[in-house]
N, C-alpha and C. Protein backbone atom coordinates (compact mmCIF):
# COMPACT_ATOMS: atom_id res chain seq x y z
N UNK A 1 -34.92 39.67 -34.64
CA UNK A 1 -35.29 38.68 -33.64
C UNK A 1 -34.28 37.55 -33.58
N UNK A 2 -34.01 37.13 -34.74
CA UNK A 2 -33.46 35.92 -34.83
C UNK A 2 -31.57 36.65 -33.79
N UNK A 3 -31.30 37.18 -34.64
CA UNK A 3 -29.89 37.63 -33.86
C UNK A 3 -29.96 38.41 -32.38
N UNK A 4 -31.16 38.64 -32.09
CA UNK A 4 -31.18 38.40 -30.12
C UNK A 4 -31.21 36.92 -29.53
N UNK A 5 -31.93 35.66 -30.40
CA UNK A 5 -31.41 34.86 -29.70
C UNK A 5 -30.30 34.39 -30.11
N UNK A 6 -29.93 34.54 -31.21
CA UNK A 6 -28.13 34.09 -31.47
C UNK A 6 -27.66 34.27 -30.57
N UNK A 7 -27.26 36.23 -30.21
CA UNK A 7 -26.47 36.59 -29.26
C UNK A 7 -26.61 35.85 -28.05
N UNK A 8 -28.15 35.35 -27.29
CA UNK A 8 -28.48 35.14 -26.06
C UNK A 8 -27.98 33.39 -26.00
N UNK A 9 -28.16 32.78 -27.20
CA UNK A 9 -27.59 31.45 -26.86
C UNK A 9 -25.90 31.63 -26.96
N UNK A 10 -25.30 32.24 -27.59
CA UNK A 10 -23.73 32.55 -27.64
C UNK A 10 -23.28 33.00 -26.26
N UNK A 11 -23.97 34.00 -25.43
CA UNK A 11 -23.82 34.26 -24.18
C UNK A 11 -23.99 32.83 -23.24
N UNK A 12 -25.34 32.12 -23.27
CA UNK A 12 -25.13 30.83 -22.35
C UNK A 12 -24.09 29.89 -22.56
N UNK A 13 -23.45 30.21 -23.98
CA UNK A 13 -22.37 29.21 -24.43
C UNK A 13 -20.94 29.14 -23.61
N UNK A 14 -21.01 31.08 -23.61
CA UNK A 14 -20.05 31.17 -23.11
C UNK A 14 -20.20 31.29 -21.67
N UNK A 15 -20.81 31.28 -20.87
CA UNK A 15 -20.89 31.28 -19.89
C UNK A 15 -20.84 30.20 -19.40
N UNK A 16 -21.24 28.64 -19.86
CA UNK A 16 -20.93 27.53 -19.67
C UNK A 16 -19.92 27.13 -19.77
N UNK A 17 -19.19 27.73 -20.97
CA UNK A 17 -17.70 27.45 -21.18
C UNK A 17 -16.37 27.98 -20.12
N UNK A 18 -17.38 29.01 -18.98
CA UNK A 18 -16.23 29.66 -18.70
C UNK A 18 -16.44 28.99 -17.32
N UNK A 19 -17.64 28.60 -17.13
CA UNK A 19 -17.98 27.77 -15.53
C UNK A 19 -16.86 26.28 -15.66
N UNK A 20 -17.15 26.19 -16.32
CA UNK A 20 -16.60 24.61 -16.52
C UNK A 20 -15.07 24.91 -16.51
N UNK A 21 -14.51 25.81 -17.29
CA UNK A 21 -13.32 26.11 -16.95
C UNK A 21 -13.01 26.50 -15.90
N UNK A 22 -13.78 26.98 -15.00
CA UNK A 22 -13.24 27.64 -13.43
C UNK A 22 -13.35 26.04 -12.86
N UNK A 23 -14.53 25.83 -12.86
CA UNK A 23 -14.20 24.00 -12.34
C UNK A 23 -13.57 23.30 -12.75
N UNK A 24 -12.61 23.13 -13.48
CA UNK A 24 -11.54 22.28 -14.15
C UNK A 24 -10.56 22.80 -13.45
N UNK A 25 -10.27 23.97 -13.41
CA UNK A 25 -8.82 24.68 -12.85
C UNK A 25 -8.86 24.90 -11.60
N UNK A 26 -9.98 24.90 -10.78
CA UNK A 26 -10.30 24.81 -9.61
C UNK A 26 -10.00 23.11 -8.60
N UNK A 27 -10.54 22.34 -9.58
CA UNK A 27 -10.94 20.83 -9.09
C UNK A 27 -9.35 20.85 -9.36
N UNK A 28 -8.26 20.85 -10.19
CA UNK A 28 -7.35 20.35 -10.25
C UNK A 28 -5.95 20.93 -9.59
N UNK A 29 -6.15 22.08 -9.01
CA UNK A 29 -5.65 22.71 -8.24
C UNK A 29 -4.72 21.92 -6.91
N UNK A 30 -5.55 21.34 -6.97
CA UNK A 30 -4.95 20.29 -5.70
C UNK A 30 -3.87 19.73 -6.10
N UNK A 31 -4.55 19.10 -7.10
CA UNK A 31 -3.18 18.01 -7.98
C UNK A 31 -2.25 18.10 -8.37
N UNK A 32 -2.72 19.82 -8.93
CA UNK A 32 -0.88 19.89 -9.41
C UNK A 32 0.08 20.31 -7.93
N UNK A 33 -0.81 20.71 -7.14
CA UNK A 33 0.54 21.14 -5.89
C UNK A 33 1.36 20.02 -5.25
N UNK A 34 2.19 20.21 -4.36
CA UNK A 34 2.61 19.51 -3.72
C UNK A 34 1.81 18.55 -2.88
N UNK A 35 1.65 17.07 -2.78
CA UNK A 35 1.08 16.62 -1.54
C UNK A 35 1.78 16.66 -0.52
N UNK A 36 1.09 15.86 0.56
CA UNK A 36 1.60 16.35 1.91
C UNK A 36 2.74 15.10 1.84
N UNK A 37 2.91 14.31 1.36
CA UNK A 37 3.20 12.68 1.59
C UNK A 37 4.46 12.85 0.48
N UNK A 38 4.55 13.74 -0.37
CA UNK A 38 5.44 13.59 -1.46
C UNK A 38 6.71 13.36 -0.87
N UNK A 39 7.47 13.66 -0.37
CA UNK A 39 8.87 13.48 0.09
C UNK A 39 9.34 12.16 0.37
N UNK A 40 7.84 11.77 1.40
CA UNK A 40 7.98 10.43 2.28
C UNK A 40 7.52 9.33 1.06
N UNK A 41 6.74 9.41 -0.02
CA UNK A 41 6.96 8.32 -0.81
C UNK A 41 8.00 7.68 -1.79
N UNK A 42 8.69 9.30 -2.15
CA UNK A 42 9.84 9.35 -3.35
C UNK A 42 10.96 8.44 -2.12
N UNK A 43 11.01 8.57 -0.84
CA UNK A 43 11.73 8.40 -0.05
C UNK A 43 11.84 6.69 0.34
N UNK A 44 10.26 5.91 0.16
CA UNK A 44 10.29 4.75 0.28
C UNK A 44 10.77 4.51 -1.37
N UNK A 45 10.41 4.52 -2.14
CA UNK A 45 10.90 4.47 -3.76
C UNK A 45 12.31 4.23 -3.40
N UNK A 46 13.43 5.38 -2.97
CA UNK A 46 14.54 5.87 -3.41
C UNK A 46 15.27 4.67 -2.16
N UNK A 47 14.86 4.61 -1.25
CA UNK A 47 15.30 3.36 0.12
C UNK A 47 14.66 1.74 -0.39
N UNK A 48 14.69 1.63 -1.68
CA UNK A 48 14.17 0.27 -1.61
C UNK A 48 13.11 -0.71 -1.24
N UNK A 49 12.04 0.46 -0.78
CA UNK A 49 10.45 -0.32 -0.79
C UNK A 49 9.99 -0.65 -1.83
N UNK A 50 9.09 -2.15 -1.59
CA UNK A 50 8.23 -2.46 -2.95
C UNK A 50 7.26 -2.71 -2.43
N UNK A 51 6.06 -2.09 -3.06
CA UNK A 51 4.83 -1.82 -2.90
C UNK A 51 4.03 -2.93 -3.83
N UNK A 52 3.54 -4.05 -3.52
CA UNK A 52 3.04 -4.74 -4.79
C UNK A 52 0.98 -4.98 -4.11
N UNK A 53 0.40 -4.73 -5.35
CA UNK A 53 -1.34 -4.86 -5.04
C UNK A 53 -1.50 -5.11 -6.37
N UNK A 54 -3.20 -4.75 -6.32
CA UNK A 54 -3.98 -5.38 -7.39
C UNK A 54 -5.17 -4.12 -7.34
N UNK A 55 -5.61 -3.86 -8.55
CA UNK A 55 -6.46 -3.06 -9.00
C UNK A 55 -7.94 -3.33 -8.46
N UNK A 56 -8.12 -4.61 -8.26
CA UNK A 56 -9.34 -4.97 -7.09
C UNK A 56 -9.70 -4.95 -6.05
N UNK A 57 -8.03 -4.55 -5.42
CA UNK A 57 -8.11 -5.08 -3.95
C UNK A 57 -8.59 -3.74 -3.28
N UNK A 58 -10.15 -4.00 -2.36
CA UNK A 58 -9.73 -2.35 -1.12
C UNK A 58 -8.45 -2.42 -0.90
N UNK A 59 -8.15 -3.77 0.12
CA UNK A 59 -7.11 -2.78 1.40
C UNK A 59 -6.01 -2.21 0.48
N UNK A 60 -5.53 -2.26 -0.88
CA UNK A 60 -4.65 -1.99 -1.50
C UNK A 60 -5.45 -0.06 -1.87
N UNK A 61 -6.71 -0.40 -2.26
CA UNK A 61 -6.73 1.20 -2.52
C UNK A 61 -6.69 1.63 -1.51
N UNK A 62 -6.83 1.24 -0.31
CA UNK A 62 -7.36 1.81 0.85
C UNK A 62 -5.74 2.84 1.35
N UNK A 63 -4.24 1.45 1.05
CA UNK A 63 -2.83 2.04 1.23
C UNK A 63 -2.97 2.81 0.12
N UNK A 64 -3.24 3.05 -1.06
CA UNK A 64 -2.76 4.36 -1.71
C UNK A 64 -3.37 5.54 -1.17
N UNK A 65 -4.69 4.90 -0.62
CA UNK A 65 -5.27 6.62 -0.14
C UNK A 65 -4.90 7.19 0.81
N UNK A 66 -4.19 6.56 1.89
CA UNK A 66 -3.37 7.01 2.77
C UNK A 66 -2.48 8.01 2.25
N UNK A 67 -1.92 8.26 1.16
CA UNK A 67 -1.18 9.11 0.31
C UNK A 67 -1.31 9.84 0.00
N UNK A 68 -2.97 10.24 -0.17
CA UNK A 68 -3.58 11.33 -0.57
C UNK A 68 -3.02 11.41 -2.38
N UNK A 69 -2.97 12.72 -2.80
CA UNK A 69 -2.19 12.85 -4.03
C UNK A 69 -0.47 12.56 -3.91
N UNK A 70 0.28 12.51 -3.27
CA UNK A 70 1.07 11.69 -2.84
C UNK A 70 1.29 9.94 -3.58
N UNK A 71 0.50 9.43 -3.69
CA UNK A 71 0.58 7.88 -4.14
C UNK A 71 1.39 7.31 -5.54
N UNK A 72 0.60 8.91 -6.51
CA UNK A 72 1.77 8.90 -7.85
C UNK A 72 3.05 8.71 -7.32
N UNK A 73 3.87 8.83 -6.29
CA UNK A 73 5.04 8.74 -6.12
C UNK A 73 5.50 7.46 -5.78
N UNK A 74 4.28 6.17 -4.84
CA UNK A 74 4.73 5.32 -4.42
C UNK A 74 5.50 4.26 -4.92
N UNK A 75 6.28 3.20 -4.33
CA UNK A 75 6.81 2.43 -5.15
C UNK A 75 5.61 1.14 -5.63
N UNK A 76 5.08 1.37 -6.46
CA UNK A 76 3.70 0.29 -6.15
C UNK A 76 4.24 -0.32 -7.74
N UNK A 77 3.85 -1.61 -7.34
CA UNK A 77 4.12 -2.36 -8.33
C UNK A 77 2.83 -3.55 -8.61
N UNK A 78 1.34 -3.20 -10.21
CA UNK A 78 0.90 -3.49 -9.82
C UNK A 78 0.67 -5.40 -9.98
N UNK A 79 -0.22 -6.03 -9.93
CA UNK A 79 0.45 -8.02 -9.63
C UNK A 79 -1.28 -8.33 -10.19
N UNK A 80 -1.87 -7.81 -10.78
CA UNK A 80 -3.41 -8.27 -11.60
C UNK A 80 -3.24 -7.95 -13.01
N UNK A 81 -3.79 -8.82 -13.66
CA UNK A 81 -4.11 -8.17 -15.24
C UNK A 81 -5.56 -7.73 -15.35
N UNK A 82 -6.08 -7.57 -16.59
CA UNK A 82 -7.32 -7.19 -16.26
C UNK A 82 -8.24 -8.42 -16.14
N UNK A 83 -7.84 -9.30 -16.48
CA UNK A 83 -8.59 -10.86 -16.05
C UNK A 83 -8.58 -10.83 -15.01
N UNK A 84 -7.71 -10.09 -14.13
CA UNK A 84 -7.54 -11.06 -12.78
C UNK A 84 -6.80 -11.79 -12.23
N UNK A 85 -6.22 -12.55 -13.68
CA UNK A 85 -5.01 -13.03 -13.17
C UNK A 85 -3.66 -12.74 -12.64
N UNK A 86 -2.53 -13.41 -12.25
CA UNK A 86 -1.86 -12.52 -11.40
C UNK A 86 -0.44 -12.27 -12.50
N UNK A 87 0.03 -11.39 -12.52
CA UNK A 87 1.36 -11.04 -13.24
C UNK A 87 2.52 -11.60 -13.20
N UNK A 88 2.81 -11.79 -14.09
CA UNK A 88 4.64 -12.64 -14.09
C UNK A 88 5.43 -12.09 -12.89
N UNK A 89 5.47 -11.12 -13.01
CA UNK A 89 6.67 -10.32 -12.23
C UNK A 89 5.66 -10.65 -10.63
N UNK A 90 5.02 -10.20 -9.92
CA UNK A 90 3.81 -10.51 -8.93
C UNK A 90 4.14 -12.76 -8.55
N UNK A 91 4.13 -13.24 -9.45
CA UNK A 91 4.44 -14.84 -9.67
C UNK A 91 5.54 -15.29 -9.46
N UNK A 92 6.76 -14.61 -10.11
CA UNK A 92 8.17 -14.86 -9.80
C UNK A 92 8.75 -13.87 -8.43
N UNK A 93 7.63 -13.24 -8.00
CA UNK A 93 8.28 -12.44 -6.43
C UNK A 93 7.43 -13.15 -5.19
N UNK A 94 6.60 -14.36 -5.55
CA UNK A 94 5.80 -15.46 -5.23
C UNK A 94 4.74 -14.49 -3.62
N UNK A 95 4.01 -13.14 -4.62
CA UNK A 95 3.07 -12.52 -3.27
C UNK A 95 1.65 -13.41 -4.03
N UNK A 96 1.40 -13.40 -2.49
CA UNK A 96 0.34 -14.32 -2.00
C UNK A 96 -1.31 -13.15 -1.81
N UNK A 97 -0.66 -12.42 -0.95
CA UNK A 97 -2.03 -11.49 -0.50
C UNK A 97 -1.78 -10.07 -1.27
N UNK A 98 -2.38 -9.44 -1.09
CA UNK A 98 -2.25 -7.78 -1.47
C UNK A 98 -2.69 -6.90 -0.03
N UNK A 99 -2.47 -5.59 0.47
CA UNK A 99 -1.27 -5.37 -0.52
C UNK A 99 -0.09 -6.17 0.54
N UNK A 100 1.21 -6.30 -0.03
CA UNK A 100 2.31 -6.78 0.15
C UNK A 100 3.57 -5.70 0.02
N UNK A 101 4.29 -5.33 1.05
CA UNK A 101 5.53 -4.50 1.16
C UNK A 101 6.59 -5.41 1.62
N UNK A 102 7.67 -4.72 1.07
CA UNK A 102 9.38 -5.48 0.89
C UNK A 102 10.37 -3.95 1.23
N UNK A 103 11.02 -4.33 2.33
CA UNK A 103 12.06 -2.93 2.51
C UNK A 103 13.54 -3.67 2.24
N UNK A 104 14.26 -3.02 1.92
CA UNK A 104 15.32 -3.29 1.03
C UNK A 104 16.60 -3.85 2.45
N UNK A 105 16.10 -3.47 3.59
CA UNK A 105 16.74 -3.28 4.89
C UNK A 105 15.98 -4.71 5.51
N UNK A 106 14.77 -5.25 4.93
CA UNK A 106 14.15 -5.98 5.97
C UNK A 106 13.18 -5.58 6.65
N UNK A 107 12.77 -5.60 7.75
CA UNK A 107 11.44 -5.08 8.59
C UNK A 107 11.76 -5.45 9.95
N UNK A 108 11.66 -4.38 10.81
CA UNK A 108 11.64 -4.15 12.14
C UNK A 108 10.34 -4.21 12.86
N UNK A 109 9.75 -4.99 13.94
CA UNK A 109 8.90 -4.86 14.78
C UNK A 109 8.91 -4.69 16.00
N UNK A 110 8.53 -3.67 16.19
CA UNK A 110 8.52 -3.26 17.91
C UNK A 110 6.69 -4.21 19.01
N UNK A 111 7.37 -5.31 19.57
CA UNK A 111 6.33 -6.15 19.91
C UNK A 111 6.63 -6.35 21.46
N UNK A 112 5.21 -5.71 22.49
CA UNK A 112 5.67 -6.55 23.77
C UNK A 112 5.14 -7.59 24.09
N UNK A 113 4.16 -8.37 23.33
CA UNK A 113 3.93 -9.98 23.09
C UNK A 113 4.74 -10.73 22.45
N UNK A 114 4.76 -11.87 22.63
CA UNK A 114 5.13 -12.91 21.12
C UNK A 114 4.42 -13.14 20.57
N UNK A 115 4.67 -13.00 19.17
CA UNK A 115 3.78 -13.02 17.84
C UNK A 115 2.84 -14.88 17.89
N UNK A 116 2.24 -14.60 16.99
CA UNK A 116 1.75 -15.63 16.73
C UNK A 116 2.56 -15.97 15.40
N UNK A 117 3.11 -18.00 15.46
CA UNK A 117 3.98 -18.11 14.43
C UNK A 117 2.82 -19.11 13.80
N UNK A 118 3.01 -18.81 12.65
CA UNK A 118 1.99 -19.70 11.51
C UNK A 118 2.99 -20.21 10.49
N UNK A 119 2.95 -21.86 10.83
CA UNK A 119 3.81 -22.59 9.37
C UNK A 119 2.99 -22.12 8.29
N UNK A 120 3.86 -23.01 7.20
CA UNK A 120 3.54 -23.29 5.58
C UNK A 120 2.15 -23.50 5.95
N UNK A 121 1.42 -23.26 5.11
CA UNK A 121 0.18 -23.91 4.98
C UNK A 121 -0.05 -24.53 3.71
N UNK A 122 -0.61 -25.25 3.98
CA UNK A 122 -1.64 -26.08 4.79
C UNK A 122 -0.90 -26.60 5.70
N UNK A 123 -1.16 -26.31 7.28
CA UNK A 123 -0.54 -27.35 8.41
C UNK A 123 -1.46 -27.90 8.78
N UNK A 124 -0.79 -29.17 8.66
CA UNK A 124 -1.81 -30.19 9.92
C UNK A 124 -1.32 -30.54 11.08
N UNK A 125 -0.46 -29.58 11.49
CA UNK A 125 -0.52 -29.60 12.97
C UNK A 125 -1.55 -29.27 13.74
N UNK A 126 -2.44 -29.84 14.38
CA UNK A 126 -3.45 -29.60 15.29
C UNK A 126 -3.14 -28.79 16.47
N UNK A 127 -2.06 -28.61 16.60
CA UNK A 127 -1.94 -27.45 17.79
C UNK A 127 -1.41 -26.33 17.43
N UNK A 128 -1.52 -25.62 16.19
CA UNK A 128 -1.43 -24.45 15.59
C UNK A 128 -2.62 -23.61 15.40
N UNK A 129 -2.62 -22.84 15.90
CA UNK A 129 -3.50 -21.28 16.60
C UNK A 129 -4.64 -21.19 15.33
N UNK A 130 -5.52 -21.46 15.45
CA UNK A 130 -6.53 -21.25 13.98
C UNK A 130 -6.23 -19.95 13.67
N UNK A 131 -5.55 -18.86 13.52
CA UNK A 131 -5.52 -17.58 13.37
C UNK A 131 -4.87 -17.96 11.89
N UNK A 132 -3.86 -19.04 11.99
CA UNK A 132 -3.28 -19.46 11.44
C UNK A 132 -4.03 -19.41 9.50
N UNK A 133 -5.10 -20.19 9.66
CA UNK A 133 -5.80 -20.48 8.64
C UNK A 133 -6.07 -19.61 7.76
N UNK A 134 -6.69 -18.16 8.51
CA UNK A 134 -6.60 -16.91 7.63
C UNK A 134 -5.99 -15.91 7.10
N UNK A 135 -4.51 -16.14 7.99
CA UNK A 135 -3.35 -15.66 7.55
C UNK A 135 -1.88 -16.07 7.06
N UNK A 136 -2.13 -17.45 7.03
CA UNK A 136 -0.87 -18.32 6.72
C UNK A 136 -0.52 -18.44 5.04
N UNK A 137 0.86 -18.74 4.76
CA UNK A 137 1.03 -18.81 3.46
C UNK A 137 1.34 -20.21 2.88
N UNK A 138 1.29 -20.28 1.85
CA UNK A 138 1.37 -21.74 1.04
C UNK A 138 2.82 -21.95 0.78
N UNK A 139 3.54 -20.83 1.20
CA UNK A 139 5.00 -20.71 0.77
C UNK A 139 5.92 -20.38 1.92
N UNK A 140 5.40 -19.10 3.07
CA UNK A 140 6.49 -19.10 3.50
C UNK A 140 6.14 -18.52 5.19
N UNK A 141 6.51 -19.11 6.24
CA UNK A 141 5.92 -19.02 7.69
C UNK A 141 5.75 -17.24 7.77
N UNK A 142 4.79 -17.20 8.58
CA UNK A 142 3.94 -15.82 9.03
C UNK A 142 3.71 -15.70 10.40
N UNK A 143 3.92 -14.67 10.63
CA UNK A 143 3.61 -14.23 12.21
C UNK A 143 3.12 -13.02 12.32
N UNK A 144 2.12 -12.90 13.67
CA UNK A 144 1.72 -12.24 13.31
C UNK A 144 1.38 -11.81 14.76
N UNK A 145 1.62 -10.45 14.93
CA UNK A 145 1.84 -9.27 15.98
C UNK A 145 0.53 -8.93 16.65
N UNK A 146 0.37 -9.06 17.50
CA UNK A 146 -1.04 -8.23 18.50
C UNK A 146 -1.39 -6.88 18.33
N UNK A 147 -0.09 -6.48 17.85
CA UNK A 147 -0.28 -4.89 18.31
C UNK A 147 -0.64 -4.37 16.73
N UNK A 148 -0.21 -4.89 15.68
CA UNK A 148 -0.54 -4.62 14.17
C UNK A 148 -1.75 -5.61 13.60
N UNK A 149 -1.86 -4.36 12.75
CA UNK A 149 -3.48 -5.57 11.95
C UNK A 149 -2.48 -6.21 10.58
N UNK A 150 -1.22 -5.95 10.18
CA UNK A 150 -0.64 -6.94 9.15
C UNK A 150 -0.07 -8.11 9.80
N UNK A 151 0.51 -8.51 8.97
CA UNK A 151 1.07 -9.77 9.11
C UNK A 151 2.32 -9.50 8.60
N UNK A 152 3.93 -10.67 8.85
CA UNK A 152 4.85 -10.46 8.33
C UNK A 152 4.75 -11.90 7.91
N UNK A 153 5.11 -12.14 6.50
CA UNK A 153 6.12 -13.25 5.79
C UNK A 153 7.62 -13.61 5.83
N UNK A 154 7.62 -14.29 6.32
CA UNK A 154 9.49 -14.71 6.04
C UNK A 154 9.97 -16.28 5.98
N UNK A 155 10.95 -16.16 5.19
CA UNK A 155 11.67 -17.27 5.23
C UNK A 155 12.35 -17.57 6.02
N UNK A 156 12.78 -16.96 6.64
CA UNK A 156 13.86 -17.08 7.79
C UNK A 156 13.04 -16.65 9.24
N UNK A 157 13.54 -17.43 10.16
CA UNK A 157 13.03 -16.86 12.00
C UNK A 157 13.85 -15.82 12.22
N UNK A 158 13.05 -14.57 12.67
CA UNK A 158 13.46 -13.27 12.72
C UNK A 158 14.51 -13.24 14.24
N UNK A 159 15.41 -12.07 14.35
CA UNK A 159 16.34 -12.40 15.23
C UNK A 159 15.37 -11.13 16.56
N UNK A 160 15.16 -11.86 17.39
CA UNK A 160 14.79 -11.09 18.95
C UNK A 160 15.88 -10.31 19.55
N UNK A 161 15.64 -9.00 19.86
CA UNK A 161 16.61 -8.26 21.04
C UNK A 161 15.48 -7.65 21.45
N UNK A 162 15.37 -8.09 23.02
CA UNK A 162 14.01 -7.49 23.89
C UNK A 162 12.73 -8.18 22.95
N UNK A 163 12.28 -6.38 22.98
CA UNK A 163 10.57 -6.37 22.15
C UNK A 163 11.13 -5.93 21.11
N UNK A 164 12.09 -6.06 20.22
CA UNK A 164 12.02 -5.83 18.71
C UNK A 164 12.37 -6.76 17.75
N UNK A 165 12.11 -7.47 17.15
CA UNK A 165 11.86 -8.09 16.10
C UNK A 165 12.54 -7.87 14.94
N UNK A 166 13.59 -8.51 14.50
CA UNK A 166 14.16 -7.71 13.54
C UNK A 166 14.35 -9.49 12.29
N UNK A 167 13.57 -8.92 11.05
CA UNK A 167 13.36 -9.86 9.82
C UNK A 167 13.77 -9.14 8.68
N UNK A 168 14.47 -10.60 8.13
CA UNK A 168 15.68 -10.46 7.12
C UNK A 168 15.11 -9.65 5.80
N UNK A 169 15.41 -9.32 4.99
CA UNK A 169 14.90 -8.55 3.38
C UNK A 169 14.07 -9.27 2.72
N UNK A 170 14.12 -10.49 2.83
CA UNK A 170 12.99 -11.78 1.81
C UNK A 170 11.74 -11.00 2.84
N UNK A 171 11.54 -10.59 4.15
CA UNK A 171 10.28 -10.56 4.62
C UNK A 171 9.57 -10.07 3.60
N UNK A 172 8.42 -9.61 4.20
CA UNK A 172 7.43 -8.99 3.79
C UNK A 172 6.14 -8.64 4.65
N UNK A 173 5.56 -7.52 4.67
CA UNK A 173 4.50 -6.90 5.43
C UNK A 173 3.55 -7.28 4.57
N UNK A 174 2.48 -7.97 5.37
CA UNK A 174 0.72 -8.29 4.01
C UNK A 174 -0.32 -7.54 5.07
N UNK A 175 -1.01 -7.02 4.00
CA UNK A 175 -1.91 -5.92 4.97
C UNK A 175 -1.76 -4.80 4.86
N UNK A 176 -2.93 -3.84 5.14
CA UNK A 176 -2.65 -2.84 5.32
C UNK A 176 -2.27 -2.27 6.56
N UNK A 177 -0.68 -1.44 6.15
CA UNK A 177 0.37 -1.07 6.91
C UNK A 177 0.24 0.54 7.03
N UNK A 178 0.27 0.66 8.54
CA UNK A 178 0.01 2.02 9.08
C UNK A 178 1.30 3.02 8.40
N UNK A 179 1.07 4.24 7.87
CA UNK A 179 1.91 5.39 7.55
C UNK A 179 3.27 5.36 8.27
N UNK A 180 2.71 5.40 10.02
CA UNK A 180 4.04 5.56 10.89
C UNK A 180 4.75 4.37 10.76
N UNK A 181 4.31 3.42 10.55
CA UNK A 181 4.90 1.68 10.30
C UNK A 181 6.01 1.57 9.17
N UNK A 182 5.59 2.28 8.15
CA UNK A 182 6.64 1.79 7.01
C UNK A 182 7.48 3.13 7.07
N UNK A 183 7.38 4.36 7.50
CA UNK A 183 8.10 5.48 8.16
C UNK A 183 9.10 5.01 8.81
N UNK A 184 8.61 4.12 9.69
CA UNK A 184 9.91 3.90 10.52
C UNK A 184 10.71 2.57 10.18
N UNK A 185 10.12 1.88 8.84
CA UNK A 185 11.07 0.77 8.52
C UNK A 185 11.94 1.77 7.73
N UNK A 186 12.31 3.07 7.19
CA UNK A 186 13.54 3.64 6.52
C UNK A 186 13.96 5.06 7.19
N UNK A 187 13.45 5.01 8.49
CA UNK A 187 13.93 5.84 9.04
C UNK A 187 13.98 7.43 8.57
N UNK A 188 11.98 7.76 8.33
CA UNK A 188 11.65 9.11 8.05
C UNK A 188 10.77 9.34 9.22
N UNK A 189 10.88 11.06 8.87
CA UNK A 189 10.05 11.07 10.21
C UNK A 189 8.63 11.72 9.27
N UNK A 190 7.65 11.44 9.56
CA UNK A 190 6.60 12.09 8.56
C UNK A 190 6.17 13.37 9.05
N UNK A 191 5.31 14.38 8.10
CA UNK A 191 4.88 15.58 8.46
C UNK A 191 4.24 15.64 9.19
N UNK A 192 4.17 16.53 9.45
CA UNK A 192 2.65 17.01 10.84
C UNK A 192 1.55 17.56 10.25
């Protein structure tokens, strides 16, 4: 008696052991392949993007998930400790919001409005656009595009030809920035 249920619990043993292994090698299947995004992230990496967020922030997980399994590749650099507080390196590159992108080229905007320009803040200019208030920096003027939900940072006033917008390397994109957006600040074309 006793060694029919031996055998019969040794059988559920292994049969658990072997489920769980098909779901391990199954679930991870994905991961080890190629993502769809791999090329185009090693590609912002290798062209001088910096990717800087915080382990709290959505819109920051929200840009890695755009990546799918892909994201291991991004150039992300992260700017929280586990306090919360913000990181040396994150402090001495003086980002304000998360997430925050830097192209090594600068940043191009294709705009058929004029942006909205937001000084230093705190301004007390009274005739500055309240838009101002929720997207302005303590450090460095922001503008900010109709047609995009980010914002750009810069030190410098970006140079106009037509509707494109073209800002120096100190810029920076805050927000979450569409796939085709930072695609076309290094000149990839993404998959289909």
């Amino acid at each position: 008696m006793k060694s029919k249920q031996g055998k019969f619990i040794l059988s559920i043993v292994i049969v658990v052991v072997i489920v769980i292994a098909l779901g391990f090698i199954l679930n991870n299947k994905s991961v080890t392949g190629p993502g769809k995004y791999d090329d185009f992230a090693k590609a912002l990496k290798s062209q001088g993007a910096e990717f800087y967020g915080a382990f709290w922030c959505p819109h920051c997980q929200s840009q890695k998930a755009m990546f799918g399994s892909s994201k291991k590749y991004m150039p992300y650099t992260e700017c929280s400790n586990p306090n919360r507080s913000q990181t040396q390196v994150c402090i001495d590159k003086k980002i304000e919001t998360y997430p925050t992108w830097y192209f090594k080229d600068g940043i191009t905007v294709t705009s058929s409005a004029e942006p909205i320009a937001c000084k230093v803040q705190p301004s007390n200019d009274s005739t500055e656009n309240p838009i101002c208030a929720s997207i302005g920096s303590q450090s460095t003027p922001t503008w900010k595009f109709a047609e995009h939900a980010f914002s750009i940072k810069s030190p410098s006033e970006p140079i106009k030809e037509g509707n494109v917008w073209k800002f120096s390397p100190e810029a920076s994109a805050t927000g979450e920035v569409p796939l085709e957006f930072l695609a076309k600040q290094i000149n990839f074309t993404l998959p289909q």
